[in-house]
Protein backbone atom coordinates (compact mmCIF):
# COMPACT_ATOMS: atom_id res chain seq x y z
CA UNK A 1 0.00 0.00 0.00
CA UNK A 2 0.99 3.67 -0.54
CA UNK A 3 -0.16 5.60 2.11
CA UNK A 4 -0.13 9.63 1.50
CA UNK A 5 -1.07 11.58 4.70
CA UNK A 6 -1.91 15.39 5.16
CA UNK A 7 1.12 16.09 2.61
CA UNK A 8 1.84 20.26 1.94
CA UNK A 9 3.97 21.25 -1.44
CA UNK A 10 4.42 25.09 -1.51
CA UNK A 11 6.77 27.08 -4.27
CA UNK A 12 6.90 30.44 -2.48
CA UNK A 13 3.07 30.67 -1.32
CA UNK A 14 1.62 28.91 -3.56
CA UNK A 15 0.15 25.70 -2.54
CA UNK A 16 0.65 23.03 -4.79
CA UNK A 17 -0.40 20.38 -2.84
CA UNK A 18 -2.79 21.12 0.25
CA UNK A 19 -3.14 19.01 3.17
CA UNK A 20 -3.52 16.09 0.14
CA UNK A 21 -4.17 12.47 1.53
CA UNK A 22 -5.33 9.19 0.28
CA UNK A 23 -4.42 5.64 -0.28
CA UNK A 24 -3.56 3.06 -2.82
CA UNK A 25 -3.25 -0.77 -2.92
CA UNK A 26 -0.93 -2.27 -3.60
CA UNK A 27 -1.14 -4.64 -7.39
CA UNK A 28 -3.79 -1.61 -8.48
CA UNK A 29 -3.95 0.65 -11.34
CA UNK A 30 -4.84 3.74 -9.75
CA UNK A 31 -5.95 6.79 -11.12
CA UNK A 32 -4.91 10.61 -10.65
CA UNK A 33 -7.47 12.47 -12.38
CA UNK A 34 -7.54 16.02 -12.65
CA UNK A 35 -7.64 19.67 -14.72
CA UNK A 36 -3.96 20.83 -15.90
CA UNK A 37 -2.12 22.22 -12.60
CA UNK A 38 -4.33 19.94 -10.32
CA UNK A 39 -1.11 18.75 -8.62
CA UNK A 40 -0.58 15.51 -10.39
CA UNK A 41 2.79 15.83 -11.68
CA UNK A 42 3.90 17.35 -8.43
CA UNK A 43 2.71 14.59 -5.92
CA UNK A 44 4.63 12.02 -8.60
CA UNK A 45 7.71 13.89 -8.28
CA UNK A 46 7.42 13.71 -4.15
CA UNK A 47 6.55 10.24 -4.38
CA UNK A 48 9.91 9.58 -6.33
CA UNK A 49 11.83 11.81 -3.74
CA UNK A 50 12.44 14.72 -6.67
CA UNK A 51 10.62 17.27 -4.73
CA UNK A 52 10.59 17.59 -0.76
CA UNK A 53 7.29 18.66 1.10
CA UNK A 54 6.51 21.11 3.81
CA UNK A 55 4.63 18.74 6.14
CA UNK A 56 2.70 15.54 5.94
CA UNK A 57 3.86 11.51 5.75
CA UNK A 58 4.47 9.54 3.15
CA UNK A 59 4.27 5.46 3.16
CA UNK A 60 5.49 3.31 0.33
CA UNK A 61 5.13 -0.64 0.68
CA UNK A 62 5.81 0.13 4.29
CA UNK A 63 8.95 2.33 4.13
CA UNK A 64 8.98 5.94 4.96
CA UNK A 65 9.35 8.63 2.28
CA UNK A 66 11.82 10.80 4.21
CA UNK A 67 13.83 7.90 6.15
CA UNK A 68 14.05 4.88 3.56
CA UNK A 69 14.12 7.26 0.12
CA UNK A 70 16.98 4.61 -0.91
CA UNK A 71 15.09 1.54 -1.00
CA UNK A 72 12.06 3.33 -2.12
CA UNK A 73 13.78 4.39 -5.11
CA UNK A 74 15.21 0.50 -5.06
CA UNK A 75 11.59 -0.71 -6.40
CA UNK A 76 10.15 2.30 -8.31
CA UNK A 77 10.45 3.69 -11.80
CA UNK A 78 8.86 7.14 -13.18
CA UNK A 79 7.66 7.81 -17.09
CA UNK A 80 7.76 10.96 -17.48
CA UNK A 81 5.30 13.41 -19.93
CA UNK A 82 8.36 14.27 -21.60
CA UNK A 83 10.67 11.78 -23.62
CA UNK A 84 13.51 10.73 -21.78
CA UNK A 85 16.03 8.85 -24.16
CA UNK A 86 18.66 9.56 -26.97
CA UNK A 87 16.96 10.22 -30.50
CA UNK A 88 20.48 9.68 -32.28
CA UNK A 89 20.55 6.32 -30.48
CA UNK A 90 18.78 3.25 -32.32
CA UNK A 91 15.71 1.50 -29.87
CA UNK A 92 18.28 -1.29 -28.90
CA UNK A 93 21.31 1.44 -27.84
CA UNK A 94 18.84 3.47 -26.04
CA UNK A 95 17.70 0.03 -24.06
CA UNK A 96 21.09 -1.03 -23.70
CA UNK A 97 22.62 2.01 -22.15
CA UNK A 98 19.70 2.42 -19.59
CA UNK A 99 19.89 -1.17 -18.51
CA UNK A 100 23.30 -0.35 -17.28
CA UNK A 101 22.45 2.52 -16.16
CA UNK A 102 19.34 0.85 -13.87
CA UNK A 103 21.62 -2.55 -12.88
CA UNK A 104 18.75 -4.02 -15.20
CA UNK A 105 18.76 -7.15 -15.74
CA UNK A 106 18.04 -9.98 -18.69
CA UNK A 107 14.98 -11.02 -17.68
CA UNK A 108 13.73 -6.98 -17.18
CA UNK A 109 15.43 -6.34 -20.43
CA UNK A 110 13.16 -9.16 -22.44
CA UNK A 111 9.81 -8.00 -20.43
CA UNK A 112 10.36 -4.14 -21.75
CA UNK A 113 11.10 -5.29 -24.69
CA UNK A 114 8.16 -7.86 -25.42
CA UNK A 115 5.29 -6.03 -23.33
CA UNK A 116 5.89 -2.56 -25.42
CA UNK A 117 6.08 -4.45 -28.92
CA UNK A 118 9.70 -3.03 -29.69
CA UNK A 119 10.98 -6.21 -30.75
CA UNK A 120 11.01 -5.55 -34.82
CA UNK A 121 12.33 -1.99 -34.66
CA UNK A 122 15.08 -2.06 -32.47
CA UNK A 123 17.69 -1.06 -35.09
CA UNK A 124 15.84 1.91 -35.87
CA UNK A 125 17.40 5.29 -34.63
CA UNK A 126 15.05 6.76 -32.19
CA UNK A 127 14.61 9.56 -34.24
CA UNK A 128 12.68 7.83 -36.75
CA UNK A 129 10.41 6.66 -35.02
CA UNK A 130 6.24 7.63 -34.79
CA UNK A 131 5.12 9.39 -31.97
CA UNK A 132 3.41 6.00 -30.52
CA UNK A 133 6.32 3.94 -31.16
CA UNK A 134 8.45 7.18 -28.89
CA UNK A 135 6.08 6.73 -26.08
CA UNK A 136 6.60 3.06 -25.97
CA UNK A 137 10.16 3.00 -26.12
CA UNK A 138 9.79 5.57 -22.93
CA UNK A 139 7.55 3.36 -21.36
CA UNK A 140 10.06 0.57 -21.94
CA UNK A 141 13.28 2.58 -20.62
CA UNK A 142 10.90 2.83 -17.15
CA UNK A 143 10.56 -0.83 -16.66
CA UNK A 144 14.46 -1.86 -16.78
CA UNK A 145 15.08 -1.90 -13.06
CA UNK A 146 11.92 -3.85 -12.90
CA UNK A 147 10.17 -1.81 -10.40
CA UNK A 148 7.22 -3.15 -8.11
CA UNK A 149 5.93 0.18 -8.94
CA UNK A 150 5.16 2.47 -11.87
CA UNK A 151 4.54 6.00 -12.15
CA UNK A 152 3.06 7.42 -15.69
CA UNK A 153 2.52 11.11 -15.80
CA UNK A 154 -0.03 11.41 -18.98
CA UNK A 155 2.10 9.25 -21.20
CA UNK A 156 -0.79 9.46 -23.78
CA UNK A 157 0.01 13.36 -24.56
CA UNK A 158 0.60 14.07 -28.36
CA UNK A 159 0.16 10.86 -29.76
CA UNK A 160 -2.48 9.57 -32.44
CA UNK A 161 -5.41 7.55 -31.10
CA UNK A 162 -4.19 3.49 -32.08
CA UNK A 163 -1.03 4.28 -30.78
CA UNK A 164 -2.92 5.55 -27.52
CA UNK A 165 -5.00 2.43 -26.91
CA UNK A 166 -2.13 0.03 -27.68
CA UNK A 167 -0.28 2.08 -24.48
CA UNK A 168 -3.36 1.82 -22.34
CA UNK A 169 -4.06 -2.15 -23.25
CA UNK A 170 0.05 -2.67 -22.18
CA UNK A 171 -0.19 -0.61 -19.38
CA UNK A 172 -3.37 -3.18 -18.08
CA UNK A 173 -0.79 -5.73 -18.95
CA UNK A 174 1.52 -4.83 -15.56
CA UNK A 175 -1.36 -5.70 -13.17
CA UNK A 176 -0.46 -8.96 -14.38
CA UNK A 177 2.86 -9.15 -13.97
CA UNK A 178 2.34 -7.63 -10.19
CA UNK A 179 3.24 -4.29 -10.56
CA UNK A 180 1.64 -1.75 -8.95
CA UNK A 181 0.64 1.84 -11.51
CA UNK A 182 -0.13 4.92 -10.58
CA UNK A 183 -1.42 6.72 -13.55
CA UNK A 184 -2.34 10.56 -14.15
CA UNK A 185 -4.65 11.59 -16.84
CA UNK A 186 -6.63 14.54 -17.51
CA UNK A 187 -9.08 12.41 -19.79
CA UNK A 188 -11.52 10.69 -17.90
CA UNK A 189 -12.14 8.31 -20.56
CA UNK A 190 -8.34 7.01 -20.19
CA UNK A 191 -9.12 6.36 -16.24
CA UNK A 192 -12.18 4.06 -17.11
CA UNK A 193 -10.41 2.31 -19.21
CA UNK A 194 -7.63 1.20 -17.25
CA UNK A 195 -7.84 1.89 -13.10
CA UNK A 196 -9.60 0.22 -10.70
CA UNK A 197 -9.40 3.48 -8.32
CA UNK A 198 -9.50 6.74 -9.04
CA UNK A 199 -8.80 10.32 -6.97
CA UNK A 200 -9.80 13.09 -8.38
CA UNK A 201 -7.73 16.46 -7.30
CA UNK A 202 -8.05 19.91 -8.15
CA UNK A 203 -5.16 22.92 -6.66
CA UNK A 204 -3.61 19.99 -4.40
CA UNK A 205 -6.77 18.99 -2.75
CA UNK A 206 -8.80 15.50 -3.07
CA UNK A 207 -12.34 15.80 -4.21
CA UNK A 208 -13.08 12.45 -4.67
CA UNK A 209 -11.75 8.69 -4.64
CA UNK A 210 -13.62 6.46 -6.10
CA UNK A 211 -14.32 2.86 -7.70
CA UNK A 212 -17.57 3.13 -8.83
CA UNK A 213 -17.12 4.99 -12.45
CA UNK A 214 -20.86 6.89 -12.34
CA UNK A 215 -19.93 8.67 -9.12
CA UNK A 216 -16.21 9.29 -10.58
CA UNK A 217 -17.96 11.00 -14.06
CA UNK A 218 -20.26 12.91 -11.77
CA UNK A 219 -17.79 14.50 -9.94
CA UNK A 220 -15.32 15.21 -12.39
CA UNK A 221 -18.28 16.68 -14.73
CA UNK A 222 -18.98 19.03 -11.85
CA UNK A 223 -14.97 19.89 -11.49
CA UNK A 224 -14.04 20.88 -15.28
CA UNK A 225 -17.47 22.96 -15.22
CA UNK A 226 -16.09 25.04 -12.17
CA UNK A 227 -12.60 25.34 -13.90
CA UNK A 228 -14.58 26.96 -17.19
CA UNK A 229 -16.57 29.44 -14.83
């Protein structure tokens, strides 16, 4: 379980994150839904010890945030929105010098590799590749230390809609193979497709967690109306 309690993220005055708290089992694909500058990206970036926090506790798999960072990091892996690999380097360098990078293994190596589909276009520089085919060699780079948990911060963005379901279907694939995702979207149809939980959060603050997908629409209908007022 990830436990996030009362947790405060200002930048000067501003708060980011505001008294934010909620949970999320472990072996889930859970949800962070919410408006551009919700907080989404910034409670990923605590959770993977980039950012520190005013106040609040933070529980992951049952080692603290601020005292076990270390091993947290040990068993985690982040995709970020924005493409984090060499486009002069073919799919296979790019894998190869992350691997070492991560102390990845074989075995994480082949998993990346088969669950993203990169198999017949690993000799192709990066910077040939479509915008789907970028994404999943991101995705890939993210599951070489082969982390018991996943963070994806709206790793659909810019990319044509095939491509995006083919990310979404793999990403279902990791509850499978044990891992736990935490996934942020600002499309609530993304969400449905994939989580079994969802919080919804809007200037650092939860409005909702939910399971049931009626109540989750209801809310967030009510949310991007008071963001057009």
């Amino acid at each position: 379980m990830i436990k996030i309690s009362s947790v405060v993220k200002k930048y000067d005055d501003l708060k980011v994150l505001d008294e934010l708290s909620f949970e999320i089992k472990k072996g889930s694909i859970f949800g962070l839904l919410g408006v551009n500058g919700a907080g989404k990206s910034t409670i990923l970036s605590v959770l993977n010890g980039l950012t520190s926090i005013e106040s609040g506790e933070i529980e992951v798999f049952g080692l603290d945030l601020k005292k076990e960072l270390t091993q947290i990091k040990n068993i985690s892996s982040i995709v970020p929105q924005n493409l984090a690999f060499y486009e002069q380097l073919t799919v296979k360098e790019n894998l190869d010098f992350f691997k070492n990078v991560q102390n990845g293994t074989k075995e994480s190596y082949e998993k990346a590799l088969h669950v993203n589909s990169l198999e017949e276009i690993l000799n192709q520089k990066a910077s040939t590749l479509s915008g789907g085919q970028k994404r999943r060699l991101n995705i890939a780079i993210g599951l070489l230390n082969d982390p018991q948990i996943i963070y994806f911060d709206e790793p659909t963005v810019g990319i044509d809609p095939k491509s995006r379901n083919e990310i979404l279907e793999s990403i279902k694939g990791y509850k499978k193979l044990g891992i736990t995702v935490v996934y942020t979207s600002h499309y609530m149809n993304e969400v449905e497709m994939i989580c079994d939980e969802v919080a919804i959060i809007s200037h650092g603050k939860l409005i909702a967690q939910e399971t049931n997908l009626q109540n989750l629409e209801k809310h967030f209908l009510e949310l991007t109306k008071e963001s057009h007022v």
